[in-house]
PDB file of N, CA and C in Angstrom:
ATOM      1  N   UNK A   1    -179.845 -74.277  67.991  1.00  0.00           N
ATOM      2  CA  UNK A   1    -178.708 -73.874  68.799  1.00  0.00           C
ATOM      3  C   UNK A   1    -178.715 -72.354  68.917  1.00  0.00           C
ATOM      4  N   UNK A   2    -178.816 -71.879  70.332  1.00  0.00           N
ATOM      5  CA  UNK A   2    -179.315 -70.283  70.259  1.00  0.00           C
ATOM      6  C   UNK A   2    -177.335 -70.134  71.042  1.00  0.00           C
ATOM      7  N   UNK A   3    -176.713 -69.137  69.237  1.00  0.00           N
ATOM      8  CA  UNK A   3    -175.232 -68.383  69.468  1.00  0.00           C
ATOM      9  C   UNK A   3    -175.855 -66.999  69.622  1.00  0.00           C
ATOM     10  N   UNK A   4    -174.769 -66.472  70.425  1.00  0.00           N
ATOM     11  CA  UNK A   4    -175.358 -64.604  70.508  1.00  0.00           C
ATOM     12  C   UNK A   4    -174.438 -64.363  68.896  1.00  0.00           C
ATOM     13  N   UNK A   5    -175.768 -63.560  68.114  1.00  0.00           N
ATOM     14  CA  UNK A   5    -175.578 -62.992  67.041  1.00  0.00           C
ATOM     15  C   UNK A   5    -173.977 -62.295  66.978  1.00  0.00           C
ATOM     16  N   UNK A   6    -174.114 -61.208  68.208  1.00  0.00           N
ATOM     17  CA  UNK A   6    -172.717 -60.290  68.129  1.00  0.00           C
ATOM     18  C   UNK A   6    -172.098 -61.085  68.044  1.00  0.00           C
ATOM     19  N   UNK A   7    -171.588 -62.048  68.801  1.00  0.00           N
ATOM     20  CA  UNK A   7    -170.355 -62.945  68.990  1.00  0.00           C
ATOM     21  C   UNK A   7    -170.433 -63.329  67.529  1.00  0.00           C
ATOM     22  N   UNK A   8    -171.147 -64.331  66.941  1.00  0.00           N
ATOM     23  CA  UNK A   8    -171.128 -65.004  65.837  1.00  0.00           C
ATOM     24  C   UNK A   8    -170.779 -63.726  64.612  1.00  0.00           C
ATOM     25  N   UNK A   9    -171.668 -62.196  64.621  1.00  0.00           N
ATOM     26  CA  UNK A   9    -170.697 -61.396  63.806  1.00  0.00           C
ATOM     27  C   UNK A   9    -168.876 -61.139  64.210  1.00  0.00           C
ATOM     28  N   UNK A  10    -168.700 -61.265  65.299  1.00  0.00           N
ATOM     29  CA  UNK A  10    -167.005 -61.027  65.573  1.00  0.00           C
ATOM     30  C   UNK A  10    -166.601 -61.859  64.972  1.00  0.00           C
ATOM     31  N   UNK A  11    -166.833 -63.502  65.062  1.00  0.00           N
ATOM     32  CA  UNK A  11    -166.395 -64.229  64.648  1.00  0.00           C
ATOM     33  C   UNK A  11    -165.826 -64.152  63.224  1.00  0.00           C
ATOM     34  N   UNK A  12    -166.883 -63.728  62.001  1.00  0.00           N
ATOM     35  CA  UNK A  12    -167.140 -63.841  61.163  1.00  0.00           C
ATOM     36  C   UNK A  12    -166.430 -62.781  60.335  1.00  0.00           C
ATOM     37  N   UNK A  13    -165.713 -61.781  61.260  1.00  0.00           N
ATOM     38  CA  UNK A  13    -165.163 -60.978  60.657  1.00  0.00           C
ATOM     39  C   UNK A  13    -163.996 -61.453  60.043  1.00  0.00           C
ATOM     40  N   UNK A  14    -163.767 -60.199  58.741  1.00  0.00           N
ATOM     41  CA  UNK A  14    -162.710 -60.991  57.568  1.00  0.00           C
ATOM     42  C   UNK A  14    -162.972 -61.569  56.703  1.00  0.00           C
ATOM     43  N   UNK A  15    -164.075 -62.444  56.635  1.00  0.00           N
ATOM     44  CA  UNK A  15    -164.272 -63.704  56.145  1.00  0.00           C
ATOM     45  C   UNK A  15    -164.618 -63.254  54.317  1.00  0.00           C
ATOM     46  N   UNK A  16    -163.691 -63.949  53.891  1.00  0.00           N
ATOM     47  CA  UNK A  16    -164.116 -63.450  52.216  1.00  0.00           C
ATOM     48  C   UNK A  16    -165.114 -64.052  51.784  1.00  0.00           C
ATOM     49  N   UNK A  17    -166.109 -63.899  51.376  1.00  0.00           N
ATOM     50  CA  UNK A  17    -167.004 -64.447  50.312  1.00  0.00           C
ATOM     51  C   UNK A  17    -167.213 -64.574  49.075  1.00  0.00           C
ATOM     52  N   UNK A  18    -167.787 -65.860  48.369  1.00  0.00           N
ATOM     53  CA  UNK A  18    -168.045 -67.384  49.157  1.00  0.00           C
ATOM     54  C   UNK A  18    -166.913 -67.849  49.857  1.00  0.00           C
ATOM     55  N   UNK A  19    -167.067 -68.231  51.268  1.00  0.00           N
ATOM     56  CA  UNK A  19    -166.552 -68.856  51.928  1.00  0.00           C
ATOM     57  C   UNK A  19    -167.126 -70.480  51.980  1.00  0.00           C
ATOM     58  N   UNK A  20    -166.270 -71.454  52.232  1.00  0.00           N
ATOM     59  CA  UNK A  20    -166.174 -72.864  52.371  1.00  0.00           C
ATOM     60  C   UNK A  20    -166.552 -72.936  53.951  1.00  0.00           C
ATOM     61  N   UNK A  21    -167.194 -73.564  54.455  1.00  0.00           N
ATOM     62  CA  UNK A  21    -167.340 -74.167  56.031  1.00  0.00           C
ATOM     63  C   UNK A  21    -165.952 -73.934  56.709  1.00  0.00           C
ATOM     64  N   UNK A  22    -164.845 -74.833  55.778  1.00  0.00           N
ATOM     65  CA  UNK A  22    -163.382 -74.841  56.239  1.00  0.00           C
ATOM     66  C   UNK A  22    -162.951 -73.219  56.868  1.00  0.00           C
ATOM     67  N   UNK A  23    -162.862 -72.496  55.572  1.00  0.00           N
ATOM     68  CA  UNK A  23    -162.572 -71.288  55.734  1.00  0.00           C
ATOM     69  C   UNK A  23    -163.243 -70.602  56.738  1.00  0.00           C
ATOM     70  N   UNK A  24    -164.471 -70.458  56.830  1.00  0.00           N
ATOM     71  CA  UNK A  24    -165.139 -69.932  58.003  1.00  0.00           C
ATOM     72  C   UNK A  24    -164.832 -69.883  59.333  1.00  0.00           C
ATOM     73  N   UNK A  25    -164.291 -71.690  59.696  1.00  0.00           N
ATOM     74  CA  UNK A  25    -164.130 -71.925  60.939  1.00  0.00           C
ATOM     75  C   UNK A  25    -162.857 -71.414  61.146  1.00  0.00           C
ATOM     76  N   UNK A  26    -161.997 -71.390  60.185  1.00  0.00           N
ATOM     77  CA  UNK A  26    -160.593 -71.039  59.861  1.00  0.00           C
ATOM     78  C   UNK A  26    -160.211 -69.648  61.111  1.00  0.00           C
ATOM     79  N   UNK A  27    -161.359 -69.029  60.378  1.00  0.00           N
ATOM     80  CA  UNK A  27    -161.521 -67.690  60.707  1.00  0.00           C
ATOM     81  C   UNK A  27    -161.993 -67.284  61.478  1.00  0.00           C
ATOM     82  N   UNK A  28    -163.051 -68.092  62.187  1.00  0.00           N
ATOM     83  CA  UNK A  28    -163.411 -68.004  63.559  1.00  0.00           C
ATOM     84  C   UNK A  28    -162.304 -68.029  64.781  1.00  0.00           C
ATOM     85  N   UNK A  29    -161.706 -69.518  64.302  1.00  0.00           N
ATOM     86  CA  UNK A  29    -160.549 -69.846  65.499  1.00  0.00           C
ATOM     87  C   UNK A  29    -159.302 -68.693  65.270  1.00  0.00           C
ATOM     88  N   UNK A  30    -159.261 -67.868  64.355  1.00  0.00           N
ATOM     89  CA  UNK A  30    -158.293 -67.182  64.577  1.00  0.00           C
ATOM     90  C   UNK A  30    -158.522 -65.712  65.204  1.00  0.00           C
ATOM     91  N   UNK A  31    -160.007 -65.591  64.967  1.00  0.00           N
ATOM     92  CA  UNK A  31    -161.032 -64.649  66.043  1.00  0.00           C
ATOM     93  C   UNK A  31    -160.687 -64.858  67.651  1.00  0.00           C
ATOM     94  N   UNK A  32    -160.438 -66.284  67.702  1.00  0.00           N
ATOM     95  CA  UNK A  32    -160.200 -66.467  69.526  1.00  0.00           C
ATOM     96  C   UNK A  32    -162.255 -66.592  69.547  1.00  0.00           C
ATOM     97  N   UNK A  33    -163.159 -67.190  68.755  1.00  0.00           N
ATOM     98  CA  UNK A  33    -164.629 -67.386  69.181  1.00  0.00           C
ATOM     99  C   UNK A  33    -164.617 -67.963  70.117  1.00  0.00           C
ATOM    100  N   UNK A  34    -165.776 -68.058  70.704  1.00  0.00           N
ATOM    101  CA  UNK A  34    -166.005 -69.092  72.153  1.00  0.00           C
ATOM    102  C   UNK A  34    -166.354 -69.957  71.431  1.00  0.00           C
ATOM    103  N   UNK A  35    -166.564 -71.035  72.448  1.00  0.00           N
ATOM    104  CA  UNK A  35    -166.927 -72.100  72.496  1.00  0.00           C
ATOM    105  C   UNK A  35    -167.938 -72.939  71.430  1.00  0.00           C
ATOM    106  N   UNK A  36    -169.128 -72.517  72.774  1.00  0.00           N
ATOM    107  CA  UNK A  36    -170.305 -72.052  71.594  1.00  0.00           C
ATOM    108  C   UNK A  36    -170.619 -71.336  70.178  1.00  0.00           C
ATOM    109  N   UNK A  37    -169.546 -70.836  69.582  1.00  0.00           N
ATOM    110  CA  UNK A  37    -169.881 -70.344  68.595  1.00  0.00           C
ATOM    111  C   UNK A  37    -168.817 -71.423  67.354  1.00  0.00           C
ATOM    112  N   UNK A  38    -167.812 -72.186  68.174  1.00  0.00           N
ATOM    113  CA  UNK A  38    -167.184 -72.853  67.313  1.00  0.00           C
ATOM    114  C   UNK A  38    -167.860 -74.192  67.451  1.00  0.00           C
ATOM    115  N   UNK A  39    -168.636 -74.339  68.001  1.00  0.00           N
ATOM    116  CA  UNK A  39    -169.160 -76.130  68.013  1.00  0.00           C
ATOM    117  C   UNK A  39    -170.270 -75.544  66.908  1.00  0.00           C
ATOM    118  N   UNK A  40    -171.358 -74.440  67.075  1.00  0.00           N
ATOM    119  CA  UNK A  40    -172.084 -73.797  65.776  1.00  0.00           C
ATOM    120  C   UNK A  40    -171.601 -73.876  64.613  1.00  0.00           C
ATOM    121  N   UNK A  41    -170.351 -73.838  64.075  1.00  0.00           N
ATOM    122  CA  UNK A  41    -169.648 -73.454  62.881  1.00  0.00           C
ATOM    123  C   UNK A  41    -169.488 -74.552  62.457  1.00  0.00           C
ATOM    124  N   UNK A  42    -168.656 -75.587  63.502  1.00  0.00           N
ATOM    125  CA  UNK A  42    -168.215 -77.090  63.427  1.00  0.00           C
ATOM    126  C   UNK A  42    -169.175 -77.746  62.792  1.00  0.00           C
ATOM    127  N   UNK A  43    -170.341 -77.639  63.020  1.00  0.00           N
ATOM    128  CA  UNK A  43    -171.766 -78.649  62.680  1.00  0.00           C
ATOM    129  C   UNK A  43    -172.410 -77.983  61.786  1.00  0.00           C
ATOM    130  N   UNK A  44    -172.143 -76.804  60.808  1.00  0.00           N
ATOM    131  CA  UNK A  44    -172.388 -76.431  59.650  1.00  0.00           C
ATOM    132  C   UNK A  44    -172.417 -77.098  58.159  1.00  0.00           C
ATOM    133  N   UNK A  45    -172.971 -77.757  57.419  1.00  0.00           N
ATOM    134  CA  UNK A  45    -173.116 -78.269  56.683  1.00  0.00           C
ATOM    135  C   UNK A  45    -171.806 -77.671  55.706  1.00  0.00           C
ATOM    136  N   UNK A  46    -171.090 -78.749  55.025  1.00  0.00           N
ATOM    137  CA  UNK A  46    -170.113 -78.675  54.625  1.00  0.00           C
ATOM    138  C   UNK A  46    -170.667 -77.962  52.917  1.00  0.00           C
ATOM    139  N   UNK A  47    -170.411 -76.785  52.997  1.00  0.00           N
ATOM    140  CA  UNK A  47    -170.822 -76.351  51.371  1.00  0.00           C
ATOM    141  C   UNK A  47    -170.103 -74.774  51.371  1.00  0.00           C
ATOM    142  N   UNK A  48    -170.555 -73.864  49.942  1.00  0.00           N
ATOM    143  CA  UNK A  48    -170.331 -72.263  50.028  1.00  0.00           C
ATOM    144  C   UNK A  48    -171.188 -71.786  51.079  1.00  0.00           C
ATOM    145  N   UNK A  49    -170.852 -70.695  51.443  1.00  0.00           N
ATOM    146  CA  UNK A  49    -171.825 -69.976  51.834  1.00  0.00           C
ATOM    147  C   UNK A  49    -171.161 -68.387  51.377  1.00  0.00           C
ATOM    148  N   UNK A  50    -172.480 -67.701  51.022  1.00  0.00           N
ATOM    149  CA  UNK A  50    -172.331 -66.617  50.228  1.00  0.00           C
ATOM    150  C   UNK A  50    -172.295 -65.126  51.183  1.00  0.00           C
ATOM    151  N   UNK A  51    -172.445 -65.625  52.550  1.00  0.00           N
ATOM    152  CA  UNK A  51    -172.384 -64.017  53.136  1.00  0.00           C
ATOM    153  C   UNK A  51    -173.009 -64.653  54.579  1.00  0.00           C
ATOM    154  N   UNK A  52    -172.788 -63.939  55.662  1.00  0.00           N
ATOM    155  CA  UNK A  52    -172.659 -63.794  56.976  1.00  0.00           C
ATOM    156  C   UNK A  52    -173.918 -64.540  57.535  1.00  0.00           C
ATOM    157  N   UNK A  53    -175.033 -63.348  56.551  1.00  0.00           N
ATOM    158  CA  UNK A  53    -176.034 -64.091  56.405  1.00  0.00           C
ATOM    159  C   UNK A  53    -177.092 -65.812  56.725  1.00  0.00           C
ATOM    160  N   UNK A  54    -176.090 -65.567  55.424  1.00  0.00           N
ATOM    161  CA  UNK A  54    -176.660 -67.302  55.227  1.00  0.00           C
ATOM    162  C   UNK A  54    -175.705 -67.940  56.208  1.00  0.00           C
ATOM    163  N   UNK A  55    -174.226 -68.151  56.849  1.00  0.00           N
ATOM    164  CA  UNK A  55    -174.212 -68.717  57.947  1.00  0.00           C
ATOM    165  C   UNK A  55    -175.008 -68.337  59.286  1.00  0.00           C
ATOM    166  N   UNK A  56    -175.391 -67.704  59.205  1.00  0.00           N
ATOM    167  CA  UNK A  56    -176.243 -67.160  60.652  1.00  0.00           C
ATOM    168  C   UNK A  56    -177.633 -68.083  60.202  1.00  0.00           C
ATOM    169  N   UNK A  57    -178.246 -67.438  59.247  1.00  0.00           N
ATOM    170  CA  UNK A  57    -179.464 -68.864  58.932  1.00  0.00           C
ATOM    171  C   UNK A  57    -178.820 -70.393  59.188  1.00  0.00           C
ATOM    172  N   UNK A  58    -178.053 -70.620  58.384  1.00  0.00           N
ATOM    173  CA  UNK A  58    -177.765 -71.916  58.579  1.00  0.00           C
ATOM    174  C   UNK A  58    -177.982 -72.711  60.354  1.00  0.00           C
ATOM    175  N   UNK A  59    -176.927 -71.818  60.760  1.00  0.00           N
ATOM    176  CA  UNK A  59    -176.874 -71.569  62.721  1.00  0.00           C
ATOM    177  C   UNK A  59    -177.993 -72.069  63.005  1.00  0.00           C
ATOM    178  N   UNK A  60    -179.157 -71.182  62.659  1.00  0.00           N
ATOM    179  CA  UNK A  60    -180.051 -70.937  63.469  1.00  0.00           C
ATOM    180  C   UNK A  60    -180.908 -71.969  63.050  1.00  0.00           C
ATOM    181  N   UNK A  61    -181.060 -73.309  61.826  1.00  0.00           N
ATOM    182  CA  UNK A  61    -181.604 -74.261  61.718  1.00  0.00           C
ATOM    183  C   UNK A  61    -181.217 -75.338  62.538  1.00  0.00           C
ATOM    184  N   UNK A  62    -179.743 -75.052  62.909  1.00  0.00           N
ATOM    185  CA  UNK A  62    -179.063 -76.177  63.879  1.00  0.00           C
ATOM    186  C   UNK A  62    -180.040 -76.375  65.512  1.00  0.00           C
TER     187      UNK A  62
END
């Protein structure tokens, strides 16, 4: 699933770490993300994730 990086960093801003999937998306939708970057988040494997990072890897296996 190709998200534009920038967007997916806006999104991501705030976000405390480890963050939960929950929390992430939490924080996306209160970003106002598009679309595309919340169906990305949505289909994230439900676990921690330790930094921006590793959700952007994750993303980018989707």
């Amino acid at each position: 699933m190709a998200v534009n990086p920038i967007e997916m960093q806006k999104a991501l801003g705030g976000v405390n770490y480890p963050a939960s999937k929950e929390d992430i998306v939490e924080q996306a939708s209160k970003h106002q993300a598009g679309q595309e970057v919340m169906d990305a988040l949505g289909s994230l494997p439900d676990k921690e994730y330790d930094s921006p990072a590793a959700v952007n890897k994750e993303v980018g296996r989707g």
